[in-house]
N, C-alpha and C. Protein backbone atom coordinates (compact mmCIF):
# COMPACT_ATOMS: atom_id res chain seq x y z
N UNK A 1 103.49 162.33 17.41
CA UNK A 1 104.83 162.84 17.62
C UNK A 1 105.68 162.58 16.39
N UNK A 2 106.60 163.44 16.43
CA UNK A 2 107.67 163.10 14.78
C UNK A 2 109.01 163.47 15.36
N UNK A 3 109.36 162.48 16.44
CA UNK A 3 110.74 161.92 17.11
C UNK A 3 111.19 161.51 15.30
N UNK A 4 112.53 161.81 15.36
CA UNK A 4 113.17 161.33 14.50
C UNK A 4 113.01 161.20 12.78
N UNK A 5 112.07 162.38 12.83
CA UNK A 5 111.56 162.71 11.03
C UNK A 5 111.87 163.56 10.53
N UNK A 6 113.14 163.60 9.94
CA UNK A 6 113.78 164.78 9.45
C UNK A 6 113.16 165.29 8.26
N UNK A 7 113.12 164.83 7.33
CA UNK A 7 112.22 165.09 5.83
C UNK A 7 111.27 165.77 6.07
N UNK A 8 110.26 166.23 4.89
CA UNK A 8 108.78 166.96 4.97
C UNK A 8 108.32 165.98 3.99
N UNK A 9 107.08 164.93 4.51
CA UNK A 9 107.06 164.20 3.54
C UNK A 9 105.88 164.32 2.32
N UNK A 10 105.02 166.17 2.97
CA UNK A 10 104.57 166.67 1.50
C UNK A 10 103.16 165.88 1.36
N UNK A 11 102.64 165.25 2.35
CA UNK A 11 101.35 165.16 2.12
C UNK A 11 101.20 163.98 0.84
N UNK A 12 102.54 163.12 0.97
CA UNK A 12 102.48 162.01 -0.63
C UNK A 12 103.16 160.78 0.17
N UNK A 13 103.32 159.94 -0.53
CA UNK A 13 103.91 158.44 -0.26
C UNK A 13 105.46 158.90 -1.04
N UNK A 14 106.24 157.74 -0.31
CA UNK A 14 107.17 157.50 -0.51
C UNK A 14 108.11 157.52 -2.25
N UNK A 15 107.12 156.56 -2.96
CA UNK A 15 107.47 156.89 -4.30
C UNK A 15 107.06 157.84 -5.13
N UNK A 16 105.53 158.32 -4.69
CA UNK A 16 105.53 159.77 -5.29
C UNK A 16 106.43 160.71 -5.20
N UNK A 17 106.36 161.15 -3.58
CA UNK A 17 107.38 161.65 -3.29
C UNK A 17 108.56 162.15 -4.09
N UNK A 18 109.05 160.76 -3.95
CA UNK A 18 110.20 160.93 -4.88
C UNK A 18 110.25 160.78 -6.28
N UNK A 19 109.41 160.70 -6.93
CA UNK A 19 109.41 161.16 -8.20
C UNK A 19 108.69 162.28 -8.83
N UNK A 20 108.18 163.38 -7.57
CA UNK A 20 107.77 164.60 -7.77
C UNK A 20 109.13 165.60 -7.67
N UNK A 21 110.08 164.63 -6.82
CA UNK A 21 111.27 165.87 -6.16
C UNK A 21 112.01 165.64 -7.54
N UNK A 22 111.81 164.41 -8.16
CA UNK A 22 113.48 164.14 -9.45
C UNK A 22 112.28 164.92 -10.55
N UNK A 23 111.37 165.00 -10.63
CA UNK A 23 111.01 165.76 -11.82
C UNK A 23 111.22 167.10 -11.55
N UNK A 24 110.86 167.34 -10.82
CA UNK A 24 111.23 169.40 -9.94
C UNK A 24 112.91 169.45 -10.44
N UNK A 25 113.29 168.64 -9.65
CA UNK A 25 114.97 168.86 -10.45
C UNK A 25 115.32 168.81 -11.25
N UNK A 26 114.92 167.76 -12.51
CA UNK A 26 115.23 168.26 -13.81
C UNK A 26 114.62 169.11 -14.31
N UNK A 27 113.85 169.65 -14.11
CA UNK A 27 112.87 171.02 -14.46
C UNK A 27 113.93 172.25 -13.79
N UNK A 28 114.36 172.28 -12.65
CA UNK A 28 115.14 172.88 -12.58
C UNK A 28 116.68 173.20 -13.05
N UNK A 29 116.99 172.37 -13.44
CA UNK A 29 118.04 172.28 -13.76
C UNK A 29 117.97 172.44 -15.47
N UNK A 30 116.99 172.32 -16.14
CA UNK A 30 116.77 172.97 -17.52
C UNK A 30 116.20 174.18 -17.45
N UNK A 31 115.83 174.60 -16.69
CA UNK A 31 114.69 176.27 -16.59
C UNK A 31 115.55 176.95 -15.46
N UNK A 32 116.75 176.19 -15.04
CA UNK A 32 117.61 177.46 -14.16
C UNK A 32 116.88 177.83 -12.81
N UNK A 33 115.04 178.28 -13.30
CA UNK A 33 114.30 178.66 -12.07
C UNK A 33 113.08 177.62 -12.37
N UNK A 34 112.32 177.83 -10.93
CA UNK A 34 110.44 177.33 -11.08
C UNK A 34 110.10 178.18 -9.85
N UNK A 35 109.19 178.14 -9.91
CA UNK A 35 108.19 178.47 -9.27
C UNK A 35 107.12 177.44 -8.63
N UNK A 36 106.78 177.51 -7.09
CA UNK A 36 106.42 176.07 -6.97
C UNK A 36 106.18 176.77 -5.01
N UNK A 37 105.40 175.73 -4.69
CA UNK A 37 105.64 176.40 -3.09
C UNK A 37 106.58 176.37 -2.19
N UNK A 38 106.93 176.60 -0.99
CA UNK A 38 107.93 176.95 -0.33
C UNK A 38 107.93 175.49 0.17
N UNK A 39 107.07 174.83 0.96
CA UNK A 39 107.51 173.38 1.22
C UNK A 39 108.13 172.76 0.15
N UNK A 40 107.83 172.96 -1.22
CA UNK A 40 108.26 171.44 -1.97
C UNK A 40 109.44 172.54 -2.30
N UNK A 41 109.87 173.62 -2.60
CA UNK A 41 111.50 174.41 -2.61
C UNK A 41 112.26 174.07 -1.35
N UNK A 42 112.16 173.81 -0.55
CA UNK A 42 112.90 174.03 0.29
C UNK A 42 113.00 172.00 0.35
N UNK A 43 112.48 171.15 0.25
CA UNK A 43 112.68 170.06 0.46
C UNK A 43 113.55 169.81 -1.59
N UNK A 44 113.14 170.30 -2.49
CA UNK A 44 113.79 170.19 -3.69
C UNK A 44 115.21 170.77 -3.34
N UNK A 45 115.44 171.93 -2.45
CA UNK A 45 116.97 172.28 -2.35
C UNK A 45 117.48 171.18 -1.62
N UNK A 46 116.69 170.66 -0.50
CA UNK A 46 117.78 169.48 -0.02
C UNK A 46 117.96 168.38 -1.06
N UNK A 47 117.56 168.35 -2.00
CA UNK A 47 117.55 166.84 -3.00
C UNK A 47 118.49 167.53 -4.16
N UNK A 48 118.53 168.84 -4.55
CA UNK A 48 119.53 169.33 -5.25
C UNK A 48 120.68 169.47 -5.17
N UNK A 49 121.32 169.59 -4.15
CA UNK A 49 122.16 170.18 -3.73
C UNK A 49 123.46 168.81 -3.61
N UNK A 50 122.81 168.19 -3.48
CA UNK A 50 124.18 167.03 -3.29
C UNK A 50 124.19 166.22 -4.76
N UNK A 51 123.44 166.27 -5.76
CA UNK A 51 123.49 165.65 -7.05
C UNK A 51 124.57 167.25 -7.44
N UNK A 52 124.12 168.10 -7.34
CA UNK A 52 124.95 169.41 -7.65
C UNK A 52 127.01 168.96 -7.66
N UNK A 53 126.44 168.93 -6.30
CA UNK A 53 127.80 168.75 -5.53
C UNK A 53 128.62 167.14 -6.30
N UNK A 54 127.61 166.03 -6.64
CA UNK A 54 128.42 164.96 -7.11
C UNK A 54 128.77 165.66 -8.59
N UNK A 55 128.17 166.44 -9.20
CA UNK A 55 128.33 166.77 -10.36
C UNK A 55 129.85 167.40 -10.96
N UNK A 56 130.20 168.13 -9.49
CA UNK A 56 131.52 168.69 -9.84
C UNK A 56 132.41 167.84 -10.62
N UNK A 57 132.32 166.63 -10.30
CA UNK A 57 133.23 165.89 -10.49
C UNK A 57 132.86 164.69 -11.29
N UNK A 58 133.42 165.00 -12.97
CA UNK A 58 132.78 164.21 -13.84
C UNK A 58 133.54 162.91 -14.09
N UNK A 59 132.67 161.94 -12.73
CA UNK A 59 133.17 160.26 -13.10
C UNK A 59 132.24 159.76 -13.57
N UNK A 60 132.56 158.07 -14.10
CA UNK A 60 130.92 157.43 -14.07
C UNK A 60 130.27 156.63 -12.89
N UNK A 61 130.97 156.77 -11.55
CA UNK A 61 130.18 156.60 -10.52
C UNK A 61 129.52 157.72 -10.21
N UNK A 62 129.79 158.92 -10.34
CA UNK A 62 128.83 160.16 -10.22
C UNK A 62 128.14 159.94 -10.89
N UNK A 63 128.24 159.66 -11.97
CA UNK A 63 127.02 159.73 -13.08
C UNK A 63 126.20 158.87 -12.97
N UNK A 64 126.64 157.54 -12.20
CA UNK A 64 125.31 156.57 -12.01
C UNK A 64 124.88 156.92 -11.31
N UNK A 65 125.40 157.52 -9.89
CA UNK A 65 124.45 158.05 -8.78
C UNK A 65 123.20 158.75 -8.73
N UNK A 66 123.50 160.50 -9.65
CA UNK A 66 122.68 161.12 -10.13
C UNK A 66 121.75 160.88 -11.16
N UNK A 67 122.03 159.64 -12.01
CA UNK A 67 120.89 159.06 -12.74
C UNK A 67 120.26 158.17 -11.82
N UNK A 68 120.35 157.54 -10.92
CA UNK A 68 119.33 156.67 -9.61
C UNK A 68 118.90 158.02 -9.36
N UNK A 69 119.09 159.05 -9.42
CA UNK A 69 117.99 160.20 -8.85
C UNK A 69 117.01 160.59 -9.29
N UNK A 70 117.47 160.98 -11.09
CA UNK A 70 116.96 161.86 -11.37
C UNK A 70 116.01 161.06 -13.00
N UNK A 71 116.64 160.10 -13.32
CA UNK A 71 116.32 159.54 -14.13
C UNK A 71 115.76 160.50 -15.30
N UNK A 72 116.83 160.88 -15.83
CA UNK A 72 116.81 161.50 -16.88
C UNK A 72 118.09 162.37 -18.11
N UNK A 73 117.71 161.88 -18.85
CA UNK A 73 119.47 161.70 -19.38
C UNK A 73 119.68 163.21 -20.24
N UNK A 74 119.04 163.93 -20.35
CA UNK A 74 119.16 164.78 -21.01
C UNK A 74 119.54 166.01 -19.57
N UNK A 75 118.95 165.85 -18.62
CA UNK A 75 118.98 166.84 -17.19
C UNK A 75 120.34 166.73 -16.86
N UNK A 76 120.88 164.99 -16.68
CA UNK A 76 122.29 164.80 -16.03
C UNK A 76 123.26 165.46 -17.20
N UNK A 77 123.22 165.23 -18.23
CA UNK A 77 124.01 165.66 -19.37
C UNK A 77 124.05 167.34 -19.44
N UNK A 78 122.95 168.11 -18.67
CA UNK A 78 123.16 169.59 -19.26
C UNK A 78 123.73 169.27 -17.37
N UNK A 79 123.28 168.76 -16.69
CA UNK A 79 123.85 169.29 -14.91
C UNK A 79 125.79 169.41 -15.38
N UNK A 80 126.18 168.07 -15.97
CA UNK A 80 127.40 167.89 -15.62
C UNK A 80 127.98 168.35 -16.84
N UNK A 81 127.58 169.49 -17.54
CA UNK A 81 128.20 170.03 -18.93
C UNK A 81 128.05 171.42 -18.74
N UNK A 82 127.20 172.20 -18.20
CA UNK A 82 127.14 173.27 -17.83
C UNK A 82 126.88 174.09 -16.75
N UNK A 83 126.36 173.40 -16.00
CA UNK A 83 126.27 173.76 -14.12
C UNK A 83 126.78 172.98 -13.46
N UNK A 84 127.33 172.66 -13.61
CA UNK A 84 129.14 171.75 -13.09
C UNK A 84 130.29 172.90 -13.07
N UNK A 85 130.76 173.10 -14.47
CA UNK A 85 131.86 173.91 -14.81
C UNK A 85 131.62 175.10 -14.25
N UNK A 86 129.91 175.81 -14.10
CA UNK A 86 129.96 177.27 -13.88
C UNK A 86 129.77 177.20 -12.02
N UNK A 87 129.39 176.00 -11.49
CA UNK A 87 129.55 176.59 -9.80
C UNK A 87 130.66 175.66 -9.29
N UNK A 88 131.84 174.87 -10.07
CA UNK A 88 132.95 174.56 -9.49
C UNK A 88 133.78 175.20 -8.36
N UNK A 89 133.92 175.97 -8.63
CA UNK A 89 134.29 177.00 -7.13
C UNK A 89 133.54 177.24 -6.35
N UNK A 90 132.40 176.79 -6.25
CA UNK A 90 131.27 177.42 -5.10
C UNK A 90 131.57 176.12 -4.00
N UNK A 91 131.51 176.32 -2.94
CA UNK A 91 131.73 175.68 -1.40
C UNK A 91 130.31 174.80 -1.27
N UNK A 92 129.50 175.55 -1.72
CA UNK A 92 127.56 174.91 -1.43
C UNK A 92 126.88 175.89 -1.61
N UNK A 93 125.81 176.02 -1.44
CA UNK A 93 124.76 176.81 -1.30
C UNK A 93 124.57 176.76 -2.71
N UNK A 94 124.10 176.34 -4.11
CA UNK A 94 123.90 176.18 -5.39
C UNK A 94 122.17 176.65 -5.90
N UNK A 95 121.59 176.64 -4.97
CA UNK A 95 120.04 177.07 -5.24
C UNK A 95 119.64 178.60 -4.33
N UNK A 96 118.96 178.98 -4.19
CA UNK A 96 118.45 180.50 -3.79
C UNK A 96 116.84 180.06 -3.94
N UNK A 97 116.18 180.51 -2.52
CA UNK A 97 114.88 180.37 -2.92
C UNK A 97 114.30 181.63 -2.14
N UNK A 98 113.41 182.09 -3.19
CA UNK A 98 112.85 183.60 -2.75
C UNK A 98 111.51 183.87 -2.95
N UNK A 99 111.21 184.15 -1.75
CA UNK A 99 109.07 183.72 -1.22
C UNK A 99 108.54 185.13 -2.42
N UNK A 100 107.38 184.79 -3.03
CA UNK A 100 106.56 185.61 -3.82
C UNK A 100 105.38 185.74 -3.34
N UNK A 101 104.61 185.09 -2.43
CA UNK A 101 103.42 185.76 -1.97
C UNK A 101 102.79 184.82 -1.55
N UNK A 102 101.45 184.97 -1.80
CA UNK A 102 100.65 183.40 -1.88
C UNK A 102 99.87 183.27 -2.96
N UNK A 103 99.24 182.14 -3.38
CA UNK A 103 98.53 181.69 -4.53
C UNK A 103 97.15 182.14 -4.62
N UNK A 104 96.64 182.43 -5.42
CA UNK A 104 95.28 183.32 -5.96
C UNK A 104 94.28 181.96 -5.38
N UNK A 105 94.45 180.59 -5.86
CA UNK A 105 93.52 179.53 -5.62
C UNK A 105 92.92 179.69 -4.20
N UNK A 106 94.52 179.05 -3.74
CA UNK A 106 94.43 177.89 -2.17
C UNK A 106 95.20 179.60 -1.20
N UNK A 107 95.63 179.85 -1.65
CA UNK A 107 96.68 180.87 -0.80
C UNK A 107 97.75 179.97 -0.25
N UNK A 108 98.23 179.20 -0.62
CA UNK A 108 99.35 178.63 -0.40
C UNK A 108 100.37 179.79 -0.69
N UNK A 109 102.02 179.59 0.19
CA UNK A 109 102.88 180.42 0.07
C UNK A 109 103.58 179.52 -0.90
N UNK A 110 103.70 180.55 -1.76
CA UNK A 110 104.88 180.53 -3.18
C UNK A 110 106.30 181.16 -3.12
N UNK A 111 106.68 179.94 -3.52
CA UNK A 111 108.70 180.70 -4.07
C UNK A 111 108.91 180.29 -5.06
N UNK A 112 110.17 180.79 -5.42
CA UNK A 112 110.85 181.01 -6.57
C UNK A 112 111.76 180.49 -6.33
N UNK A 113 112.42 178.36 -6.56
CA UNK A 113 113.75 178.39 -6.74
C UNK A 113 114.33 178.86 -7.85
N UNK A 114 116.07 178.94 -7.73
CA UNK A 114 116.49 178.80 -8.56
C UNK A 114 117.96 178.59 -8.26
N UNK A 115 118.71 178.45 -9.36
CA UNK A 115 120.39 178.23 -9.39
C UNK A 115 120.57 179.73 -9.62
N UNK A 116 121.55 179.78 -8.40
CA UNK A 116 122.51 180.41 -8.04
C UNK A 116 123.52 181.78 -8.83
N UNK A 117 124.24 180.88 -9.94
CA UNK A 117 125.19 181.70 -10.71
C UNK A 117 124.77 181.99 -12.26
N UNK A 118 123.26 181.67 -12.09
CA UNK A 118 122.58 181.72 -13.30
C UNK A 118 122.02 182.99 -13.34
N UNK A 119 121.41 184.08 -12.14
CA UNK A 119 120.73 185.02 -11.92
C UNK A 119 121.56 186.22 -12.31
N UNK A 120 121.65 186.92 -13.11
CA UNK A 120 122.47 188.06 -13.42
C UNK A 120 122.37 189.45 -12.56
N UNK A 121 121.02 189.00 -12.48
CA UNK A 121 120.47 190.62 -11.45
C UNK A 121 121.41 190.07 -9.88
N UNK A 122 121.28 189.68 -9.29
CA UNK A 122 122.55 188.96 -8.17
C UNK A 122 123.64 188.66 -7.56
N UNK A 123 124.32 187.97 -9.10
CA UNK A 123 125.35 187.76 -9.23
C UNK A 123 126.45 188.47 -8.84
N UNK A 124 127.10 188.54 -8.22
CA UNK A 124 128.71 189.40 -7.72
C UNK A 124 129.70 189.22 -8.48
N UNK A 125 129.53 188.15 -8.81
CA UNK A 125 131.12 187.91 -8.95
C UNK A 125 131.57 188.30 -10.88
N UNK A 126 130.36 189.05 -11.52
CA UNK A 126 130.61 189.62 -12.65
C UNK A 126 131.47 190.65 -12.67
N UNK A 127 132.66 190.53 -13.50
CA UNK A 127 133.07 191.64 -13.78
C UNK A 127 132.71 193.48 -14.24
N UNK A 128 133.10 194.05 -14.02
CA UNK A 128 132.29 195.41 -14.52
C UNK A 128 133.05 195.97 -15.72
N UNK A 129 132.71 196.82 -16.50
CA UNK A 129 133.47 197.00 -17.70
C UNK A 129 133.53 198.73 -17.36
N UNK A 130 135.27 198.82 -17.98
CA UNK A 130 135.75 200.41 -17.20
C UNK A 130 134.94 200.80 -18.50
N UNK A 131 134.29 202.43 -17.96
CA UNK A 131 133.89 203.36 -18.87
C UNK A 131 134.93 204.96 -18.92
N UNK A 132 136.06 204.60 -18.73
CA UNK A 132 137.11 206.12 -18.57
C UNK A 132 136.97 206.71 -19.54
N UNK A 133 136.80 206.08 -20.97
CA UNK A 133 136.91 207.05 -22.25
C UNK A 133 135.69 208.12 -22.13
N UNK A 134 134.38 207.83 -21.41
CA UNK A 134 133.49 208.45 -21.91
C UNK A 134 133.58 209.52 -20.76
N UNK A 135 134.03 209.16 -19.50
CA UNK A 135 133.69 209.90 -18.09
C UNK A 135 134.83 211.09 -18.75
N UNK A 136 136.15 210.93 -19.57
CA UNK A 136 136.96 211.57 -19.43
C UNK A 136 136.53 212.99 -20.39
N UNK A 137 135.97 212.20 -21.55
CA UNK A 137 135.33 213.13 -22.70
C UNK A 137 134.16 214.41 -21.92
N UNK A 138 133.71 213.55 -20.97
CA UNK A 138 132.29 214.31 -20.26
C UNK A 138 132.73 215.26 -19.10
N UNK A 139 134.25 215.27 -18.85
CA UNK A 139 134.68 216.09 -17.54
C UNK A 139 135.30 217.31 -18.34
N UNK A 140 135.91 217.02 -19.59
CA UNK A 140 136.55 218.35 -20.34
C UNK A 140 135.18 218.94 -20.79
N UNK A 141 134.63 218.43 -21.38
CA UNK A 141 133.55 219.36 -21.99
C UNK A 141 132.58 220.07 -21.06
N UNK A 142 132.05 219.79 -19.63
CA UNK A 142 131.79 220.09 -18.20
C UNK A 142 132.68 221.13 -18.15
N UNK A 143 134.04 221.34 -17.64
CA UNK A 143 135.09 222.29 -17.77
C UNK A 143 135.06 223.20 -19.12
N UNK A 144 135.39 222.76 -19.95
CA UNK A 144 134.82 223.73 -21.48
C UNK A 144 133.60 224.99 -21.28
N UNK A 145 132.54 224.47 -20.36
CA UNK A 145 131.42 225.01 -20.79
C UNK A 145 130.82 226.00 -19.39
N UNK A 146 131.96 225.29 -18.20
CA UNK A 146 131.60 226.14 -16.90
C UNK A 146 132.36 227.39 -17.07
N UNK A 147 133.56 227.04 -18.06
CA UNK A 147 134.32 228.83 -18.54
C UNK A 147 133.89 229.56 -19.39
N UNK A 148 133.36 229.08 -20.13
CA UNK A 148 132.30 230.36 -21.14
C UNK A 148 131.35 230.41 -20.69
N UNK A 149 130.74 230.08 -19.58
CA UNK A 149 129.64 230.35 -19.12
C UNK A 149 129.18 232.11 -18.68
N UNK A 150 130.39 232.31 -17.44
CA UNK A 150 130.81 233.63 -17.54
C UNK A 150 130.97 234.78 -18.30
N UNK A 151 131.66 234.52 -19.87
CA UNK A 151 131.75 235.19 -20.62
C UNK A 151 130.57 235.56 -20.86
N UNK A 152 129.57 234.58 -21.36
CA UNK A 152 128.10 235.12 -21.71
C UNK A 152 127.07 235.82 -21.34
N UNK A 153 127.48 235.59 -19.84
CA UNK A 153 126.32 236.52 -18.97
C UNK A 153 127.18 237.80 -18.77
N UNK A 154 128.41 238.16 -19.03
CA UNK A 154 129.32 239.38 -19.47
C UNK A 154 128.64 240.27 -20.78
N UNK A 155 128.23 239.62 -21.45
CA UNK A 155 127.79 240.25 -22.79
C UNK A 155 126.79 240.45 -22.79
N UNK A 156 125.50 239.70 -21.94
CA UNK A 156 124.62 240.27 -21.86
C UNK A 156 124.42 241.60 -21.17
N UNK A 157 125.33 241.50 -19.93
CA UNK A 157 125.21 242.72 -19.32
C UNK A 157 125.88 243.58 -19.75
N UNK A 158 126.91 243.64 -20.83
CA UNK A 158 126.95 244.80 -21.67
C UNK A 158 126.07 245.16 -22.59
N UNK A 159 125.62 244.27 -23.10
CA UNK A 159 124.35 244.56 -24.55
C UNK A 159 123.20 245.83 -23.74
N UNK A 160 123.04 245.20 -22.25
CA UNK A 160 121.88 245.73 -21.68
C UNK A 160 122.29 247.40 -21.19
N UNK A 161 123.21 247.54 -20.73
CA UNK A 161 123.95 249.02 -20.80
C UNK A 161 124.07 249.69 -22.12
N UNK A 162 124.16 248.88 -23.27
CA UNK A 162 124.71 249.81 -24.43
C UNK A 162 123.28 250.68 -24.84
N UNK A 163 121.99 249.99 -24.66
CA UNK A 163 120.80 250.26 -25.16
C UNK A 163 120.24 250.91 -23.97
């Protein structure tokens, strides 16, 4: 029975465990995405997501926290310098994980984490850039060319009477 086992504990011990999930995260958090199976994504989003969240907020008790995690100084330094500032406004949800199939080996099911406001193909909240100059150039010349259109098939059908 597994009364009271919230975790997935992944088929590892305790300290593996957890030093398979803090390497996945700094891997993630330098590569934006991985690729990896759906058990260890979906247990890496629960271990992401709240170092994420201490990150907003650049103290040095945050910063000791997320180094007891992640133990690694180059990961905490890009988390709280550049994916800090860019999902500050986000409420939660900081990772996206999206199933790819299964594995050629074992057939294990595969996903794709990744961060969030990093994905461009996704993303919403990009601005769009107006194109009026060109739509406007392309509606006169459309108009230009639907009125002489007429004229021409006029001349043919005179050319064809004259002969």
């Amino acid at each position: 029975m597994r009364h009271g086992k919230k975790i997935n504990h992944l088929g590892r011990k305790t300290a593996h465990r957890k030093a398979m999930l803090a390497n996945m995260a700094c891997s993630l958090i330098e590569h934006k995405r991985i690729n990896t199976t759906v058990a260890k994504a979906k247990a890496l989003k629960q271990f992401v997501e709240p170092l994420v969240t201490k990150s907003k907020e650049d103290t040095t008790h945050n910063r000791r926290i997320v180094m007891s995690k992640l133990r690694d100084k180059n990961a905490i330094s890009e988390l709280f310098r550049e994916v800090a500032p860019k999902v500050g406004d986000r409420p939660g949800g900081y990772t996206r994980i999206i199933k790819l199939g299964n594995r050629l080996g074992d057939n294990a099911d595969m996903a794709l984490i990744e961060l969030v406001d990093y994905n461009e193909t996704y993303n919403v909240n990009k601005p769009e850039k107006k194109k009026s100059t060109r739509r406007a150039g392309r509606s006169k010349k459309s108009a230009d060319t639907s009125q002489k259109a007429p004229e021409a098939t006029e001349n043919k059908s005179n050319e064809g009477k004259e002969e």
